[in-house]
Protein backbone atom coordinates (compact mmCIF):
# COMPACT_ATOMS: atom_id res chain seq x y z
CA UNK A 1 57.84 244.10 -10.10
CA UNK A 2 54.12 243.18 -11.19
CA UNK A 3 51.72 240.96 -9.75
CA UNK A 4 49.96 238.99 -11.79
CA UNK A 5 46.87 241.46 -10.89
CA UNK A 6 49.53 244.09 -12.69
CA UNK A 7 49.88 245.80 -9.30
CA UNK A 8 53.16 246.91 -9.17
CA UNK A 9 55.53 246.23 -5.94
CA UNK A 10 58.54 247.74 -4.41
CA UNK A 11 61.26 244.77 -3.54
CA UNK A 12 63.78 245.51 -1.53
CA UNK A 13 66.28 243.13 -0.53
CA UNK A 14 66.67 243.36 3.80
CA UNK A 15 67.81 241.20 6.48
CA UNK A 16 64.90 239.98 6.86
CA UNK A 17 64.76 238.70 3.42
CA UNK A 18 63.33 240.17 -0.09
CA UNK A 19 59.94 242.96 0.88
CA UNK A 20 57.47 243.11 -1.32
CA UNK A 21 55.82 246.82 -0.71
CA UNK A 22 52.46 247.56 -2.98
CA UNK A 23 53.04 251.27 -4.75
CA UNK A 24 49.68 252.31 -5.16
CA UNK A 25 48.37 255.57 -6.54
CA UNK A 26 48.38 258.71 -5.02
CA UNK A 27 44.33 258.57 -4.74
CA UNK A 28 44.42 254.83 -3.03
CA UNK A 29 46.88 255.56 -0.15
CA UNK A 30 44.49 256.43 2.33
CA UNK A 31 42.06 259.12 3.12
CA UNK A 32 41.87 261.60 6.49
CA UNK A 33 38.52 261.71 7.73
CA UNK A 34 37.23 263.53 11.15
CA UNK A 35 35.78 261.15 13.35
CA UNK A 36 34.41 261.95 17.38
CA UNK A 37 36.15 259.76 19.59
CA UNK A 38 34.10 259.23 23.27
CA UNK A 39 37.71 259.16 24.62
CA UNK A 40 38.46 262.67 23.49
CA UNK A 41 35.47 264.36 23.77
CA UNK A 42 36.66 267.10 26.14
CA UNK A 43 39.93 267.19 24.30
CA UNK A 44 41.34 270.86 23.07
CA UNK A 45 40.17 270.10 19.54
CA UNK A 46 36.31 270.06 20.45
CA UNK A 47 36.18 266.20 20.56
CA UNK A 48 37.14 265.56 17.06
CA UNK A 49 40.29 263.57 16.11
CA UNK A 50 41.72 263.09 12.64
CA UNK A 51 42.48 259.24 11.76
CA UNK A 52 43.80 257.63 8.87
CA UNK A 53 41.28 254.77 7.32
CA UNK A 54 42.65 252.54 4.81
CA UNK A 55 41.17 252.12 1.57
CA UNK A 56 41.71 248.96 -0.16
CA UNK A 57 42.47 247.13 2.86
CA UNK A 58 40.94 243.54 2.28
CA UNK A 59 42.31 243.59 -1.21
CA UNK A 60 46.38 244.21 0.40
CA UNK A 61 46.01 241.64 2.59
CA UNK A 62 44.71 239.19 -0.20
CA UNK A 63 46.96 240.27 -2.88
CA UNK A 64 50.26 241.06 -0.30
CA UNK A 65 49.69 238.02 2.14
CA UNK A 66 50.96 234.43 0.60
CA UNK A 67 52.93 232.90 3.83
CA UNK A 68 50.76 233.91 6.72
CA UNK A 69 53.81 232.47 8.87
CA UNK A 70 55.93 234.92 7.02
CA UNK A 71 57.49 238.34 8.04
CA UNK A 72 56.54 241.49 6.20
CA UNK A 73 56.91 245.19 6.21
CA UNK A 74 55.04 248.57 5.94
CA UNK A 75 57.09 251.02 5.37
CA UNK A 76 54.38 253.74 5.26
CA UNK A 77 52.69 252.79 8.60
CA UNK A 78 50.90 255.86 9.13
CA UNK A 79 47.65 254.95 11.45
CA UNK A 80 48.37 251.73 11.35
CA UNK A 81 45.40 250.42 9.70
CA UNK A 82 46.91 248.28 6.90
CA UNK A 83 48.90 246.88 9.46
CA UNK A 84 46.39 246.27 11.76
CA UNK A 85 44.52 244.30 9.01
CA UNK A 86 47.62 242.39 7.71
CA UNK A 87 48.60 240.86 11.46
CA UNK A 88 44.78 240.08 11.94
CA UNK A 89 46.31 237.69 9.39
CA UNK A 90 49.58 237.20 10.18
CA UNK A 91 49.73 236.93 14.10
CA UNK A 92 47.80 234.42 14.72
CA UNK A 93 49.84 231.82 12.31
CA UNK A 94 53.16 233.21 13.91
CA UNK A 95 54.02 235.53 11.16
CA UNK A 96 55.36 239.07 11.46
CA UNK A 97 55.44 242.62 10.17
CA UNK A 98 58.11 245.21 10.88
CA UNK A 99 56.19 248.22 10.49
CA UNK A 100 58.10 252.10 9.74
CA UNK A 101 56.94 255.66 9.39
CA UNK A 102 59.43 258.59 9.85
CA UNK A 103 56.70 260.41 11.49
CA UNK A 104 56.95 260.45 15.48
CA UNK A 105 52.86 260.65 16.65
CA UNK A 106 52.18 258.06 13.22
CA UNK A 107 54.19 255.79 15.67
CA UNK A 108 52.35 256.65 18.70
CA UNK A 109 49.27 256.12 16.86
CA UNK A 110 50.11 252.70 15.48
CA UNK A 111 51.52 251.70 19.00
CA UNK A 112 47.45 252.31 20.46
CA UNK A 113 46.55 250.62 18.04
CA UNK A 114 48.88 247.51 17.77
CA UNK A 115 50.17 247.58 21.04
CA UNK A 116 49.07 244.08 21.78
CA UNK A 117 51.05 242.79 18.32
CA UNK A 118 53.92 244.81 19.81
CA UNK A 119 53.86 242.95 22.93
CA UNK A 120 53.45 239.62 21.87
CA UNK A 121 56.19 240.22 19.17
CA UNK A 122 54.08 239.95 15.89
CA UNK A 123 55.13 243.98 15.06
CA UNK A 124 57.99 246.00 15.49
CA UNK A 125 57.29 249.83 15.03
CA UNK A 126 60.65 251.71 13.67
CA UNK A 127 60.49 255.33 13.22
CA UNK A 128 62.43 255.92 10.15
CA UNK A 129 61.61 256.57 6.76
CA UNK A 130 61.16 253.55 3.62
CA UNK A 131 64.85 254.70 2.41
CA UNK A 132 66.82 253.80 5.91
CA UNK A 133 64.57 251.04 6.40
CA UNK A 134 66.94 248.36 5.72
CA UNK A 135 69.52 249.99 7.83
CA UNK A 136 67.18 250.45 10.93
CA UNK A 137 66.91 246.87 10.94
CA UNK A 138 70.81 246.27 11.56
């Protein structure tokens, strides 16, 4: 499907309802940066961690976002960054994101990050990958 932006969207059909997931070029998914992080400064690595930070973020939320009260996915959570931006949206009007990576320490990641979304019930965190997504749900 395209938006009327001509960004085209994954829909997939779930028990949730019909997703609406952005596709977006290879070059706009994201970029791995290395960042110091006071918390791991006497970590193995020499203090330096690698995090994900999300490119295009404002523009997701404004193009993705139409029912703040709604529920929503990422199915390519990674460090959680889109996500975090979306419930900054979502959460606080009651809506919610179900959130998916097949990748074990992308969930631990995202669970720092969102863990307070996570406990108040605005996000879910599934490991599993975009294709099993609508059977993780059941």
């Amino acid at each position: 499907a395209r938006s009327s932006q001509g960004h085209t969207h994954h829909i997939m059909r779930t028990p949730l309802g019909l997703v609406a997931a952005p596709v977006l070029p290879a070059c706009s998914r994201g970029l791995s940066v290395r960042l110091c992080s006071p918390s791991s400064a006497a970590g193995p690595a020499g203090g330096w961690e690698e995090y994900h930070v999300p490119v295009l973020r404002d523009e997701l939320v404004r193009w993705l976002v139409t029912d703040p009260a709604g529920t929503y996915a990422d199915l390519t959570l990674g460090g959680g960054g889109h996500s975090a931006a979306l419930l900054d949206v979502l959460a606080p009007a009651g809506g919610r994101l179900v959130c998916a990576d097949r990748d074990g320490d992308a969930i631990r990641q995202a669970r720092r990050r969102l863990g307070t979304h996570v406990e108040s019930g605005a996000a879910t965190l599934l490991q599993t990958s975009f294709v099993r997504f609508p059977a993780a749900l059941s």
